[in-house]
C-alpha atoms as a PDB file:
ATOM      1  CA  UNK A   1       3.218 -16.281 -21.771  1.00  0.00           C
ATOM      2  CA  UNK A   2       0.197 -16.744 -24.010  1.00  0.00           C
ATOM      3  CA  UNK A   3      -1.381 -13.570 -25.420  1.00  0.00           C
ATOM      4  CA  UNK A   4      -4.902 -14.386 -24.065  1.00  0.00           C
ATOM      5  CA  UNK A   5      -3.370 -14.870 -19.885  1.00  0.00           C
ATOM      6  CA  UNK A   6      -1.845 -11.960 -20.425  1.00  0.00           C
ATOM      7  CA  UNK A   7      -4.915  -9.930 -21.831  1.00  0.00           C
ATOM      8  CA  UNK A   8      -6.789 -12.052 -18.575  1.00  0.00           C
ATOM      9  CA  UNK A   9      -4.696 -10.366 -16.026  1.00  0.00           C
ATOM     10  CA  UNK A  10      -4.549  -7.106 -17.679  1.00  0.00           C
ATOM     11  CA  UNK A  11      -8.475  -6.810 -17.601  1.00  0.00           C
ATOM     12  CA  UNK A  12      -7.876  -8.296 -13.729  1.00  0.00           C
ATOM     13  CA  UNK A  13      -5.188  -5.134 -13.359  1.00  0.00           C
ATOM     14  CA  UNK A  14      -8.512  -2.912 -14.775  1.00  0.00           C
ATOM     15  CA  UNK A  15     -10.862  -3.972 -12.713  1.00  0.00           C
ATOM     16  CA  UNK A  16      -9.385  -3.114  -9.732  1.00  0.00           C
ATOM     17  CA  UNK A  17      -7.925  -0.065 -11.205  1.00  0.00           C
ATOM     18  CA  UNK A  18     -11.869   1.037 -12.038  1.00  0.00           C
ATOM     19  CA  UNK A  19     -12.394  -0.366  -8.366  1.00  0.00           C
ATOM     20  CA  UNK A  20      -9.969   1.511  -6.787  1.00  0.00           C
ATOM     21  CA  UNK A  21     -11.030   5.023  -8.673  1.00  0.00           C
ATOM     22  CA  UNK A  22     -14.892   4.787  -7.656  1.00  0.00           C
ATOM     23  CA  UNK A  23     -13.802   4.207  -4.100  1.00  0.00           C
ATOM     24  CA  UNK A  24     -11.251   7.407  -4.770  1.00  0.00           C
ATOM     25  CA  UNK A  25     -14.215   9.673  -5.568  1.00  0.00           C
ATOM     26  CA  UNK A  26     -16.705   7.964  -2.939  1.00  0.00           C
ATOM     27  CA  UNK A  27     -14.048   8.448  -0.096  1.00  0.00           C
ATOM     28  CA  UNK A  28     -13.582  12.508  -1.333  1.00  0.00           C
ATOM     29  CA  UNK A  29     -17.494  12.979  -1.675  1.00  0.00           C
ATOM     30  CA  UNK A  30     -17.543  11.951   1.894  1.00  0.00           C
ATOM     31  CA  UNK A  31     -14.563  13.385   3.522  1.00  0.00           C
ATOM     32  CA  UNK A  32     -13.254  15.877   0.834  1.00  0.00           C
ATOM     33  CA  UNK A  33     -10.348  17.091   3.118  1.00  0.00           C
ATOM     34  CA  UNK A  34      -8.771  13.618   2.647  1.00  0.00           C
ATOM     35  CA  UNK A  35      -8.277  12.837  -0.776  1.00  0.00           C
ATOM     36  CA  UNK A  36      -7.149   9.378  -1.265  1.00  0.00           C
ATOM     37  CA  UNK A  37      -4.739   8.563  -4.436  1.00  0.00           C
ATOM     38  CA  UNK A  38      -7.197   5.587  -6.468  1.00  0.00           C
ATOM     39  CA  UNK A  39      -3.116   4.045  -6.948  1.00  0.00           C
ATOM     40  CA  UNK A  40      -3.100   3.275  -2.939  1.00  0.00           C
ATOM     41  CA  UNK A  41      -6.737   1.717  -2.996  1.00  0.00           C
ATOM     42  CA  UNK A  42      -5.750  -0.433  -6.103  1.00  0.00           C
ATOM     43  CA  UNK A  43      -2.656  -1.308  -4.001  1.00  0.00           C
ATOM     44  CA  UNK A  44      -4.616  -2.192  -0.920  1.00  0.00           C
ATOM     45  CA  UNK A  45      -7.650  -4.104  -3.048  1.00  0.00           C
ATOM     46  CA  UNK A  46      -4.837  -6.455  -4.592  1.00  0.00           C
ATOM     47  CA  UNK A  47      -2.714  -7.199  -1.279  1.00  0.00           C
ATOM     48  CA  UNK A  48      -6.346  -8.155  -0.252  1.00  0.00           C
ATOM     49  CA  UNK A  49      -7.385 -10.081  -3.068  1.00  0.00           C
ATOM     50  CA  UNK A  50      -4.126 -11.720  -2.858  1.00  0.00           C
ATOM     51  CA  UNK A  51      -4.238 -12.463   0.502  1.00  0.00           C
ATOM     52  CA  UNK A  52      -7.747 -13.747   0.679  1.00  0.00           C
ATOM     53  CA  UNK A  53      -7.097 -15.814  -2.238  1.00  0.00           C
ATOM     54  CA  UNK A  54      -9.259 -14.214  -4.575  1.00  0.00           C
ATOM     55  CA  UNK A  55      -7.246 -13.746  -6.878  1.00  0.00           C
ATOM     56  CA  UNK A  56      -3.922 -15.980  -7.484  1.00  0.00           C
ATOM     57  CA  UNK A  57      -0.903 -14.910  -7.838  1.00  0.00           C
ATOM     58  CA  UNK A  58      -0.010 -16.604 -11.338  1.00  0.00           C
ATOM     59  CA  UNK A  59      -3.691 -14.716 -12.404  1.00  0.00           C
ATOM     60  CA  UNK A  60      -1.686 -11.023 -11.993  1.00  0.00           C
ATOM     61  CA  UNK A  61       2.122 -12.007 -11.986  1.00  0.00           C
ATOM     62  CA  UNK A  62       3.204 -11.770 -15.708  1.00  0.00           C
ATOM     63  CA  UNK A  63       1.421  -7.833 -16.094  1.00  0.00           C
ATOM     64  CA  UNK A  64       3.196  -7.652 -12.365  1.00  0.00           C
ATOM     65  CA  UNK A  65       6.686  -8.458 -13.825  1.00  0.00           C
ATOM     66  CA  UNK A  66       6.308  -6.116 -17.285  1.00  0.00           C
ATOM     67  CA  UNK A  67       5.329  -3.529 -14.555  1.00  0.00           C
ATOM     68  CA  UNK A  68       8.333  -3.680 -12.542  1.00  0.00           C
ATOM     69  CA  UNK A  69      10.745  -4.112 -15.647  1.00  0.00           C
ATOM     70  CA  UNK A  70       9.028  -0.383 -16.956  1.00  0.00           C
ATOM     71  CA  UNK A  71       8.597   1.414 -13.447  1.00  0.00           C
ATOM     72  CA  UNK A  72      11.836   3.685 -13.834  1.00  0.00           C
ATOM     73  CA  UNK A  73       9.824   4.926 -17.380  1.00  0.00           C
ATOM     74  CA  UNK A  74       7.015   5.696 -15.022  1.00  0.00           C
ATOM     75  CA  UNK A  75       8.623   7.873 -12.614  1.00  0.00           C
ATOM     76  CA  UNK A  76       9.628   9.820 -15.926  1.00  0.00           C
ATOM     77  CA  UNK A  77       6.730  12.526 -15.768  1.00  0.00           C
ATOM     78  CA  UNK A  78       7.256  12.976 -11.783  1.00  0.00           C
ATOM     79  CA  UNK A  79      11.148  13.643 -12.671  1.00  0.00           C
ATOM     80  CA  UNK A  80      10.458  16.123 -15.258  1.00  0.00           C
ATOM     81  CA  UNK A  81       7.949  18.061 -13.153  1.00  0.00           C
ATOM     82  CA  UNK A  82      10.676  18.043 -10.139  1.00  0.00           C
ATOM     83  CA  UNK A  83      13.117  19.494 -12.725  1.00  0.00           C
ATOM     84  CA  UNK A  84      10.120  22.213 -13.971  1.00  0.00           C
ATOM     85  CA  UNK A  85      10.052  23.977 -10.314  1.00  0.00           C
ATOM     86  CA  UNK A  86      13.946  23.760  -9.630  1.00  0.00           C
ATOM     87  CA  UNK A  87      13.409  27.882  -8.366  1.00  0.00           C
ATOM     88  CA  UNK A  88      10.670  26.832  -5.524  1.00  0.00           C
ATOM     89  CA  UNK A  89      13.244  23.726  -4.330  1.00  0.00           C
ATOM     90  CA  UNK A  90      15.662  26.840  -4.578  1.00  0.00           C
ATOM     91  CA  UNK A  91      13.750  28.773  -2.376  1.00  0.00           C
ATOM     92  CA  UNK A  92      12.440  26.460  -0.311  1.00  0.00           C
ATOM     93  CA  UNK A  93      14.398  24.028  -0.684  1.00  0.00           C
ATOM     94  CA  UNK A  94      15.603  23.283   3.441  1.00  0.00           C
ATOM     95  CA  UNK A  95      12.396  23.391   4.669  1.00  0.00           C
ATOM     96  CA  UNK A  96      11.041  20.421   2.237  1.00  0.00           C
ATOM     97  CA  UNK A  97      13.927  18.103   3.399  1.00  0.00           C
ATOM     98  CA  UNK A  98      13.225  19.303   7.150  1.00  0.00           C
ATOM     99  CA  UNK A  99       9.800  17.858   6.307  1.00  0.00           C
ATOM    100  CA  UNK A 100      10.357  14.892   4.478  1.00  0.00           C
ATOM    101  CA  UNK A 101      13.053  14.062   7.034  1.00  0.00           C
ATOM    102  CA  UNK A 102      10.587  14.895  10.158  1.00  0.00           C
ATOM    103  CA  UNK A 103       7.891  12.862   8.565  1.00  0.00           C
ATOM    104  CA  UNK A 104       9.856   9.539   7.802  1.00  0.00           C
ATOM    105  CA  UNK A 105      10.881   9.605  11.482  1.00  0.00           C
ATOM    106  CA  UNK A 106       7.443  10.111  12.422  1.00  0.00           C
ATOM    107  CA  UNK A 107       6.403   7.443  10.252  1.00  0.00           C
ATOM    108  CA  UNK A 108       9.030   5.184  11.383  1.00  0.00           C
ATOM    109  CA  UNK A 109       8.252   5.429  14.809  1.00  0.00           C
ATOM    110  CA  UNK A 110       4.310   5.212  14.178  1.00  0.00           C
ATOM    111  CA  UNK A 111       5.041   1.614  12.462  1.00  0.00           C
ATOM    112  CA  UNK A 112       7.263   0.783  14.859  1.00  0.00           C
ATOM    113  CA  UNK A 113       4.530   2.026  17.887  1.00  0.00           C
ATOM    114  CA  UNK A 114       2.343  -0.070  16.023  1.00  0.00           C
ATOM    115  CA  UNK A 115       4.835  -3.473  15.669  1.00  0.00           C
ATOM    116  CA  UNK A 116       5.071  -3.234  19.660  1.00  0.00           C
ATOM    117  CA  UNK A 117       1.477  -2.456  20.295  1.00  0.00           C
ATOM    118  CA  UNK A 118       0.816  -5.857  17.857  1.00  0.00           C
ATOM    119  CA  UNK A 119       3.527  -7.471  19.578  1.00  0.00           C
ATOM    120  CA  UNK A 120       2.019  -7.308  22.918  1.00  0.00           C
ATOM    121  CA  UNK A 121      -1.223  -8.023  21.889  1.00  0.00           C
ATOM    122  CA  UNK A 122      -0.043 -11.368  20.635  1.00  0.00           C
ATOM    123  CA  UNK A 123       1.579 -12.517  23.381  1.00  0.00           C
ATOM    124  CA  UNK A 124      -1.471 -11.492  25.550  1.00  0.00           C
ATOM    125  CA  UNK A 125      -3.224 -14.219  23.384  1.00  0.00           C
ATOM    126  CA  UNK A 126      -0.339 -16.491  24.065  1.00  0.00           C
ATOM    127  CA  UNK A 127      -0.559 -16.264  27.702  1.00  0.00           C
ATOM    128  CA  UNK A 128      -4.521 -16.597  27.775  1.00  0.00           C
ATOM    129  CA  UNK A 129      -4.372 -19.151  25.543  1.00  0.00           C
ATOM    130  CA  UNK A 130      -1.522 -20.979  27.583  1.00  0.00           C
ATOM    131  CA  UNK A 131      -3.807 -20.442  31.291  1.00  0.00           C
ATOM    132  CA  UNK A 132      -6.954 -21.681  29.691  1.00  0.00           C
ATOM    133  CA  UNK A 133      -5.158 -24.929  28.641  1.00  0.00           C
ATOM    134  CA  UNK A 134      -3.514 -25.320  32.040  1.00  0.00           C
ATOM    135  CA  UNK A 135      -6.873 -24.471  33.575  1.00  0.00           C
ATOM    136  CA  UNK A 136      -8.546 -27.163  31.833  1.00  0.00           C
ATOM    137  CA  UNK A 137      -5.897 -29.613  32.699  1.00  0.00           C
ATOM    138  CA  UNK A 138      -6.396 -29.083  36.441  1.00  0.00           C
ATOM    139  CA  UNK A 139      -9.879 -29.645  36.377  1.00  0.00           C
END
């Protein structure tokens, strides 16, 4: 890859990272009890980007690939800080998996709530869709 796409889609990478962090601190100066990590935002402003065609894909996939080829040295500092508080796991150690475990379910079934929900909508549409046409034919 040439060194001047790759300094392109790292700047592209920046901007939504800068993006993402002044929506962070607008969305916690107006509902402080729900801080929101500027990492998610970024996430969500690409998917949309990328989905809206903004942005291409090609435009953002080289810095995507070095990214995924260095994400275990990211999760370095999280894995040394887990290691750092190994006496509050100790202590507390059950009732953090009961939580992580009751909140994935949760989660899964929200999602899946949601797929149905989505699900029936859609084939709501279908069947509207499909009477209007048969409507028009008769007439």
């Amino acid at each position: 890859m040439k060194k001047a796409a790759f300094i392109k889609q790292i700047m592209i990478y920046g901007v939504i990272l800068l993006v993402a962090s002044l929506l962070s601190e607008l969305v916690n100066q107006i509902w402080p009890g729900f801080p929101m990590p500027p990492a998610l935002i970024g996430m969500i402003l690409l998917y949309l980007l990328l989905t809206f065609k903004v942005v291409k894909l090609e435009q953002v996939e080289g810095v995507s690939n070095f990214f995924v080829q260095i994400i275990s040295l990211i999760f370095i500092p999280s894995g040394v800080a887990l290691v750092t508080k190994l006496d509050v796991l100790k202590a507390e150690g059950v009732q953090i998996i009961l939580v992580v475990v009751v909140s994935t379910l949760m989660l899964l079934l929200f999602t899946a709530g949601i797929a149905w929900v989505l699900v029936q909508v859609k084939e709501w549409v279908i069947d509207r869709r499909s009477q209007d046409v048969v409507e028009i034919e008769e007439d």
